[in-house]
N, C-alpha and C. Protein backbone atom coordinates (compact mmCIF):
# COMPACT_ATOMS: atom_id res chain seq x y z
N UNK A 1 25.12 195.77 90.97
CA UNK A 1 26.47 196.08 91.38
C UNK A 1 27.47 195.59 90.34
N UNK A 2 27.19 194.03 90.21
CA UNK A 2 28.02 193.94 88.95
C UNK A 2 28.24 194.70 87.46
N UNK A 3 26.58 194.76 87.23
CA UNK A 3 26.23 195.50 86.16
C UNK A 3 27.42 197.34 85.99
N UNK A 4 27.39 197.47 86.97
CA UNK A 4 28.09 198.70 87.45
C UNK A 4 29.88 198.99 87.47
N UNK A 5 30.14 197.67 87.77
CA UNK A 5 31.46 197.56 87.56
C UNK A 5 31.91 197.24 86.32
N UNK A 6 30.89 196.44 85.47
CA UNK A 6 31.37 196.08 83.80
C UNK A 6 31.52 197.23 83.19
N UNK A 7 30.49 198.48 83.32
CA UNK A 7 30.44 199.33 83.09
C UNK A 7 31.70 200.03 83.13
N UNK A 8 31.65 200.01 84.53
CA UNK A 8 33.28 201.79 84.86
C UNK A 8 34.29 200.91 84.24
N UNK A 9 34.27 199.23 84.17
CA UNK A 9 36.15 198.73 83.26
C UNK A 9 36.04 199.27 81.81
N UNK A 10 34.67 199.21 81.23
CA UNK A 10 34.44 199.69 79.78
C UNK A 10 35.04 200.57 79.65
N UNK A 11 34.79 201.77 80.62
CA UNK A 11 34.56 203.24 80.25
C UNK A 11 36.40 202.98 80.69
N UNK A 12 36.90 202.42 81.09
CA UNK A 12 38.49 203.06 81.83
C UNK A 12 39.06 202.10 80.65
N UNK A 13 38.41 201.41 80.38
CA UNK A 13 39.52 200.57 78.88
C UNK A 13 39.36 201.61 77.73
N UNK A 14 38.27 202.27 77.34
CA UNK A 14 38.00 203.16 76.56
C UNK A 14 39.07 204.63 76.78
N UNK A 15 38.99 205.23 78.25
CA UNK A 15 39.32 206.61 78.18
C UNK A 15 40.95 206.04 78.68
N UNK A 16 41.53 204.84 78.75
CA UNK A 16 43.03 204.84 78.77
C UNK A 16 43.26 204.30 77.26
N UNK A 17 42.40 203.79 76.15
CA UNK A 17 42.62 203.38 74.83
C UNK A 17 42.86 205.02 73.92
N UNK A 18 42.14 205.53 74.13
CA UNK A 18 41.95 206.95 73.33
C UNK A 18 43.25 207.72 74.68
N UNK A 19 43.49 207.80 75.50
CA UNK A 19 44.82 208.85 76.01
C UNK A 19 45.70 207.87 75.21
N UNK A 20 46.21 206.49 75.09
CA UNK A 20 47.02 206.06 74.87
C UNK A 20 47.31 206.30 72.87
N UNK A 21 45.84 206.20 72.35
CA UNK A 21 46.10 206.57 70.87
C UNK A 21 46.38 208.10 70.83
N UNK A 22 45.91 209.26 71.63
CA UNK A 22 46.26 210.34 71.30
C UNK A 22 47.51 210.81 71.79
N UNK A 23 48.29 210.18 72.71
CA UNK A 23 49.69 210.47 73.13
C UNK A 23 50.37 210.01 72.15
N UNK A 24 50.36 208.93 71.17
CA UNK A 24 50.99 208.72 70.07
C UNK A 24 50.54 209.16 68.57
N UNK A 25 49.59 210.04 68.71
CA UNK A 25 49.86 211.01 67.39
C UNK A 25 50.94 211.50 66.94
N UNK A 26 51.20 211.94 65.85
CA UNK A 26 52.12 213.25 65.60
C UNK A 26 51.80 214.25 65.56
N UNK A 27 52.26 215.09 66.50
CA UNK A 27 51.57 216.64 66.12
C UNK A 27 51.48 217.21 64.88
N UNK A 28 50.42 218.05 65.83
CA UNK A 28 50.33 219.10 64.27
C UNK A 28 50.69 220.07 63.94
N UNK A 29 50.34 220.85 62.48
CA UNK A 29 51.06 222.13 61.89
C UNK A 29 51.08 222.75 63.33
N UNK A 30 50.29 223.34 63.66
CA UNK A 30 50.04 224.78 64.46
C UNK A 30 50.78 223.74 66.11
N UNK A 31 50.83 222.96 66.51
CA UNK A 31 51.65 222.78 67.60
C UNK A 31 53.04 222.75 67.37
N UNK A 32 53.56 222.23 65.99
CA UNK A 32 54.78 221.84 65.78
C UNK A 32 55.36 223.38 65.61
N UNK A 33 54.89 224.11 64.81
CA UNK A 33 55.15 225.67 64.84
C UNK A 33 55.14 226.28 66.04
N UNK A 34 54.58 225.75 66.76
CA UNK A 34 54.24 226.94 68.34
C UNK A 34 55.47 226.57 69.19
N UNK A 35 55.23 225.59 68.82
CA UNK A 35 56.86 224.81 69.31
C UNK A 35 58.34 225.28 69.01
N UNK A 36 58.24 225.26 67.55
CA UNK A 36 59.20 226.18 67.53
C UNK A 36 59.68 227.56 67.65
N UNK A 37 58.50 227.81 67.76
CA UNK A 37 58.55 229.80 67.75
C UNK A 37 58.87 229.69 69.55
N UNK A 38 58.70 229.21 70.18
CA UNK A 38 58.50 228.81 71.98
C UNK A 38 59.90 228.92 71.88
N UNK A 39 60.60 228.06 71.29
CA UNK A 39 62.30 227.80 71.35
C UNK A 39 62.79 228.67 71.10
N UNK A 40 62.98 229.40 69.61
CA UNK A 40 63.32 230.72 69.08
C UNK A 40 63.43 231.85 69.82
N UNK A 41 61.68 232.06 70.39
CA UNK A 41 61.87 232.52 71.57
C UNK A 41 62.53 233.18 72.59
N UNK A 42 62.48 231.73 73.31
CA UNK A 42 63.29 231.25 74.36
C UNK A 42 64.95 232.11 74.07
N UNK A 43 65.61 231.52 73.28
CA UNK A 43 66.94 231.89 72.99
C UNK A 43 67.37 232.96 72.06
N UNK A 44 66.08 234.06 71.69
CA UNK A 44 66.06 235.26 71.79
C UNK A 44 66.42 235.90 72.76
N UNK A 45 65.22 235.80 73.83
CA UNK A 45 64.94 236.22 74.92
C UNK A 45 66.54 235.88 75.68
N UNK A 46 67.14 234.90 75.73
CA UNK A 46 68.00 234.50 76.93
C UNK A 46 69.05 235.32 76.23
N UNK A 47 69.53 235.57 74.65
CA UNK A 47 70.76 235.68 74.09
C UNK A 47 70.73 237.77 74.49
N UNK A 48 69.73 238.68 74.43
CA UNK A 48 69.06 239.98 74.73
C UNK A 48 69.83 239.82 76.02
N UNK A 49 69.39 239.13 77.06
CA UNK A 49 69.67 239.16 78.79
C UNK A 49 70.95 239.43 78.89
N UNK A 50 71.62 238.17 77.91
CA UNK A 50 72.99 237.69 78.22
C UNK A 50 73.76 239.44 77.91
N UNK A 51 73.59 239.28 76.60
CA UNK A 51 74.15 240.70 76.14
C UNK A 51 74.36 241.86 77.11
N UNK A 52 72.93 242.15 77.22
CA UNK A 52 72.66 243.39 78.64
C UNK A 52 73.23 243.31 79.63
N UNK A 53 73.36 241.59 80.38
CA UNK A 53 73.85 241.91 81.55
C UNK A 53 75.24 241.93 80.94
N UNK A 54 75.97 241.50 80.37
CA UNK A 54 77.27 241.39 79.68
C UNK A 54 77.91 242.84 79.51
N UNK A 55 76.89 243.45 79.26
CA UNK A 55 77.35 244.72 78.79
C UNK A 55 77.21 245.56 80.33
N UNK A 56 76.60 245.32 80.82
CA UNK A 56 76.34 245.71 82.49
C UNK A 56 77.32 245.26 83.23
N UNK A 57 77.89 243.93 83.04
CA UNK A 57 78.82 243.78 83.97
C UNK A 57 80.56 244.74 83.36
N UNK A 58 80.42 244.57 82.20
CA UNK A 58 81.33 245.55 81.72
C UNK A 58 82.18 246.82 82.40
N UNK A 59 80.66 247.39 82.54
CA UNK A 59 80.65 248.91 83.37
C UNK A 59 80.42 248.81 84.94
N UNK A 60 80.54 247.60 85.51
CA UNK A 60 80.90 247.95 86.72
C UNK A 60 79.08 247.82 87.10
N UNK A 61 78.43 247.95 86.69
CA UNK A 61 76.75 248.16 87.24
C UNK A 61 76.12 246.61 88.04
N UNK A 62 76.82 245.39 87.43
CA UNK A 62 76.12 244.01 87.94
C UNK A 62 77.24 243.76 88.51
N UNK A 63 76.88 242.99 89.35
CA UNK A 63 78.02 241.67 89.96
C UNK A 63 78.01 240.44 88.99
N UNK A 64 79.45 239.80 89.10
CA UNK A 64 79.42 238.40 88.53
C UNK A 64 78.10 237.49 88.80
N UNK A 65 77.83 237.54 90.27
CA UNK A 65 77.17 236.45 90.65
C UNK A 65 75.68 236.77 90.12
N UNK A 66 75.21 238.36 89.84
CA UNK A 66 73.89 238.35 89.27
C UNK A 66 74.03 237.68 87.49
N UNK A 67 74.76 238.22 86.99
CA UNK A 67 75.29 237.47 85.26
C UNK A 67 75.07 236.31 85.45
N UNK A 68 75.38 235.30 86.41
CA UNK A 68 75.90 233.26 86.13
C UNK A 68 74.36 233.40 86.84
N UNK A 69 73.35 233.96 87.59
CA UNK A 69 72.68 233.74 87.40
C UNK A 69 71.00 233.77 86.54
N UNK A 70 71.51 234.87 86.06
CA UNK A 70 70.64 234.79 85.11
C UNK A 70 70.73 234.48 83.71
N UNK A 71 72.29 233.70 83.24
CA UNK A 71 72.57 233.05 82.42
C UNK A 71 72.08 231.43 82.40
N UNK A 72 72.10 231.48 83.92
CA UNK A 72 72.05 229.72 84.18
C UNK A 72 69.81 229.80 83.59
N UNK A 73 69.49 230.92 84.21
CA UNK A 73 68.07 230.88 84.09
C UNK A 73 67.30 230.57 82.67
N UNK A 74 68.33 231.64 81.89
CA UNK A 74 68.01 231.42 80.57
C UNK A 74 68.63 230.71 79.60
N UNK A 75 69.52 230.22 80.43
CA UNK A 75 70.29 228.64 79.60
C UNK A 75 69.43 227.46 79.37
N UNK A 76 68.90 227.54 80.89
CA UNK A 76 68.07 226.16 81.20
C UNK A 76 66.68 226.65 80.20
N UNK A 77 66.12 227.82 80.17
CA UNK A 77 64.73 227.84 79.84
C UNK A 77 64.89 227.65 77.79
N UNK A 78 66.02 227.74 77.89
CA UNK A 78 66.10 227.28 76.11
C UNK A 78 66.17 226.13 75.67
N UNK A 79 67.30 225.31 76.92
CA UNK A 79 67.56 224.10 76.63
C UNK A 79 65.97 223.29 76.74
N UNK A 80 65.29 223.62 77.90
CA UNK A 80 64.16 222.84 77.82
C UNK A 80 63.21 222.90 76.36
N UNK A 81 63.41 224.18 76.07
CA UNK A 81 62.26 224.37 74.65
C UNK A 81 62.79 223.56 73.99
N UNK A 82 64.35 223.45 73.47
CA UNK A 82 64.91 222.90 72.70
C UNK A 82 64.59 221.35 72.60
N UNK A 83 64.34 221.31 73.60
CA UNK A 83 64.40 219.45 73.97
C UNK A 83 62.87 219.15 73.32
N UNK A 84 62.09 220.22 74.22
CA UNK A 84 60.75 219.74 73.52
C UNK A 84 60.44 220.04 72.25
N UNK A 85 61.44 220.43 71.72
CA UNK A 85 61.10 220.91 69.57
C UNK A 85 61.79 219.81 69.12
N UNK A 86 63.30 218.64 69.82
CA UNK A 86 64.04 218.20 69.38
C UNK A 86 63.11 216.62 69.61
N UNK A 87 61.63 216.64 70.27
CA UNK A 87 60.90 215.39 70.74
C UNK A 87 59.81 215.09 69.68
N UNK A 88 59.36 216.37 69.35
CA UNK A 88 58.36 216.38 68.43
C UNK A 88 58.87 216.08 66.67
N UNK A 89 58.35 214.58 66.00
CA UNK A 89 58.56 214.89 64.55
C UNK A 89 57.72 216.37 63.80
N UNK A 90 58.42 216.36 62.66
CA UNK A 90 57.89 217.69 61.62
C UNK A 90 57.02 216.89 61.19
N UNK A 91 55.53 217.77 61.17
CA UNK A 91 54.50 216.84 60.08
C UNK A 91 54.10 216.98 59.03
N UNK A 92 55.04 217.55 57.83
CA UNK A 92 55.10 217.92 57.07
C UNK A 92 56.04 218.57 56.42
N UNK A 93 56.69 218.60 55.09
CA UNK A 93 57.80 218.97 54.59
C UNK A 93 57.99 220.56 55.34
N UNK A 94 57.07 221.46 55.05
CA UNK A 94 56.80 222.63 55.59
C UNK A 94 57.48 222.97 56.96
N UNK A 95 56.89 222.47 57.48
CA UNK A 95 57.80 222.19 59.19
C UNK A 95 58.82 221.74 59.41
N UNK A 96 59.23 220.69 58.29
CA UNK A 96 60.66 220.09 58.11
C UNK A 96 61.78 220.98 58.21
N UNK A 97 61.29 221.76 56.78
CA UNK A 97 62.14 223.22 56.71
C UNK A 97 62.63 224.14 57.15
N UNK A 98 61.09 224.06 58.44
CA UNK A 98 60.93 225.26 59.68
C UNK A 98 61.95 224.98 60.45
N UNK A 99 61.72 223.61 60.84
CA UNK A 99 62.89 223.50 61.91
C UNK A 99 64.53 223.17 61.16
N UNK A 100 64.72 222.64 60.11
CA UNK A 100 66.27 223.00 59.52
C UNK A 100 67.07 224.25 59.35
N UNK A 101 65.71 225.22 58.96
CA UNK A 101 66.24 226.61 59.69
C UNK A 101 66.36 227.03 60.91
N UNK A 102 65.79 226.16 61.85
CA UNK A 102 65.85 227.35 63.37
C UNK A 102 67.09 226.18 63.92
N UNK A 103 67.25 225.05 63.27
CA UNK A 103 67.91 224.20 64.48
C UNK A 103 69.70 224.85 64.42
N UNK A 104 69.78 225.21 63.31
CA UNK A 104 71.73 225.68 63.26
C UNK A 104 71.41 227.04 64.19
N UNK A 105 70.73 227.81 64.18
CA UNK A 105 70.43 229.25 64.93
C UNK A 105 69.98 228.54 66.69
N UNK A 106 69.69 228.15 66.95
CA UNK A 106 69.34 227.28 68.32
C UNK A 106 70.78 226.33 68.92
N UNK A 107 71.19 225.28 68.13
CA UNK A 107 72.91 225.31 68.30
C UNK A 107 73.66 226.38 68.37
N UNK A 108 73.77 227.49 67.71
CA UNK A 108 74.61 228.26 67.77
C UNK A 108 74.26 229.17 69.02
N UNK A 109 73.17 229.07 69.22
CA UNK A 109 72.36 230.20 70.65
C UNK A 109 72.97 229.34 72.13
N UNK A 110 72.93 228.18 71.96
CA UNK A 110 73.36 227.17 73.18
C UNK A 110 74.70 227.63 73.09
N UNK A 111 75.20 227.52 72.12
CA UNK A 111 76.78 227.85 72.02
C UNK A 111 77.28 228.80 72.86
N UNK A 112 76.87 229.95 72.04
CA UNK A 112 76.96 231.22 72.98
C UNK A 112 76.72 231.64 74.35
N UNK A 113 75.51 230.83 74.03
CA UNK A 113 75.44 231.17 76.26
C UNK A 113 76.40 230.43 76.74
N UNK A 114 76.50 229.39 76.40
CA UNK A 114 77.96 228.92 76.82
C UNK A 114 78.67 229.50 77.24
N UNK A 115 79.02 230.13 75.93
CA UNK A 115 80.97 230.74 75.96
C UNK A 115 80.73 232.18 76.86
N UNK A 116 79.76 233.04 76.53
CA UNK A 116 79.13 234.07 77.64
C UNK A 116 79.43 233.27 79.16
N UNK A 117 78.73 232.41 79.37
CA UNK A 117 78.93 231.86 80.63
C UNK A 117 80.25 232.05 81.54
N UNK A 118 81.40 231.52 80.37
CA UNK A 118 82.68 231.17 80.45
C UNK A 118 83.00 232.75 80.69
N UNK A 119 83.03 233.51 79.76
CA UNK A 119 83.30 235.25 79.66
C UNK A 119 82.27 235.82 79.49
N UNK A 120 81.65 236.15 80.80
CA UNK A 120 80.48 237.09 80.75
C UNK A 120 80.61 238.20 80.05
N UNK A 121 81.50 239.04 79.94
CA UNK A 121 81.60 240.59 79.27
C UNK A 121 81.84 240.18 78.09
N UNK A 122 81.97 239.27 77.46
CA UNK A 122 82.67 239.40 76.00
C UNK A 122 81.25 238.63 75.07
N UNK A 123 80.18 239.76 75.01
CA UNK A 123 79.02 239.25 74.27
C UNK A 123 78.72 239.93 72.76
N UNK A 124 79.85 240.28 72.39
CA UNK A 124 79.81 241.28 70.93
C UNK A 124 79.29 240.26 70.00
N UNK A 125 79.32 238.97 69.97
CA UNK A 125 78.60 238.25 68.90
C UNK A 125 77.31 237.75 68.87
N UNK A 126 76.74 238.22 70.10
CA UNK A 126 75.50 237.88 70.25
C UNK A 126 74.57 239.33 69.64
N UNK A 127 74.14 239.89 69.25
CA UNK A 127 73.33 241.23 68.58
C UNK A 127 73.25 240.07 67.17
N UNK A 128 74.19 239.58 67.05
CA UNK A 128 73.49 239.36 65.32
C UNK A 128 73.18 238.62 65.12
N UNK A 129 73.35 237.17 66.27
CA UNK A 129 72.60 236.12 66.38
C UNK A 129 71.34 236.51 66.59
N UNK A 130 71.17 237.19 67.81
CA UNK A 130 69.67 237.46 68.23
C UNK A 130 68.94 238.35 67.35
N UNK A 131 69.68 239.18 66.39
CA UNK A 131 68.68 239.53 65.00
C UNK A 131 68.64 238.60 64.48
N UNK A 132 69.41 237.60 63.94
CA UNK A 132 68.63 236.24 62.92
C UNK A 132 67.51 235.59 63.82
N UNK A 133 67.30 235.76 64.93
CA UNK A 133 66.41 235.39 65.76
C UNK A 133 64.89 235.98 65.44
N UNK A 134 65.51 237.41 65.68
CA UNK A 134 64.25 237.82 65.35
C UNK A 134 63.72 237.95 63.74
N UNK A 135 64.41 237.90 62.74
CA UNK A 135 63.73 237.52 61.51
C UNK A 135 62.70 236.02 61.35
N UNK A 136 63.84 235.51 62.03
CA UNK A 136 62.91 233.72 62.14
C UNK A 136 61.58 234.11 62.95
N UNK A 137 61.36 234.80 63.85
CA UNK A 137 60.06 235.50 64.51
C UNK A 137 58.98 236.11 63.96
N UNK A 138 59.47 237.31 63.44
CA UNK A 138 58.70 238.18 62.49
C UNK A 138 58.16 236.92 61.92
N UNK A 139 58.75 236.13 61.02
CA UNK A 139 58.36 235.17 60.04
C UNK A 139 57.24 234.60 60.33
N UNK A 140 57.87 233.48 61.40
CA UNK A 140 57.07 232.58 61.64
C UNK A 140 55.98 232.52 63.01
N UNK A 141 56.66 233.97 63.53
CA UNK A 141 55.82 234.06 64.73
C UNK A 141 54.15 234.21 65.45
């Protein structure tokens, strides 16, 4: 019995030593990239919505209350990517780069849903954000 219990503390000092060394790695190429393409993404995808419904509420086709909510949906689902690209270091100059390019295009995407938020119909500056979006995609996607 004793023999048995020395045992399972081994094995639980062992498999909480190795979760605890592998939660403090730094990620890697291919996560730190997936990561960012997730974000990019993300505020592709939300800045497209905004536009559409923007341009929908324009013409009379949406209600306000469908726009604030599917702004709030894809506000939040960027901000979260964002957070988790803004947690992870770059592990490598390469990635460094990756993300100095996407992070002014990701500020400026928060921006906008913003001010969309504020004036749903008035989304004429979003098409050319969300094409620099999608070049950073093509790219790195």
């Amino acid at each position: 019995m004793r023999r048995g219990l020395v045992i399972a503390a081994v094995v639980l000092t062992l498999v909480l030593g190795w979760g605890t060394f592998a939660s403090t790695q730094p990620p890697g190429r291919h996560e730190f990239r997936a990561t960012a393409v997730e974000a990019a993404q993300s505020a592709h995808d939300a800045l497209e919505s905004a536009y559409a419904a923007g341009t929908e509420l324009r013409q009379g086709r949406v209600t306000t209350l469908y726009v604030t909510v599917l702004l709030d949906g894809g506000t939040r689902r960027t901000a979260t990517r964002i957070d988790k690209l803004a947690h992870l270091p770059p592990p490598d100059d390469d990635m460094r780069a990756l993300r100095d390019e996407l992070a002014p295009m990701l500020t400026e995407s928060m921006r906008r849903l913003g001010d969309t938020a504020a004036e749903p119909t008035e989304v004429g500056a979003l098409p050319a954000l969300t094409e620099r979006l999608s070049v950073f995609l093509e790219q790195y996607g």
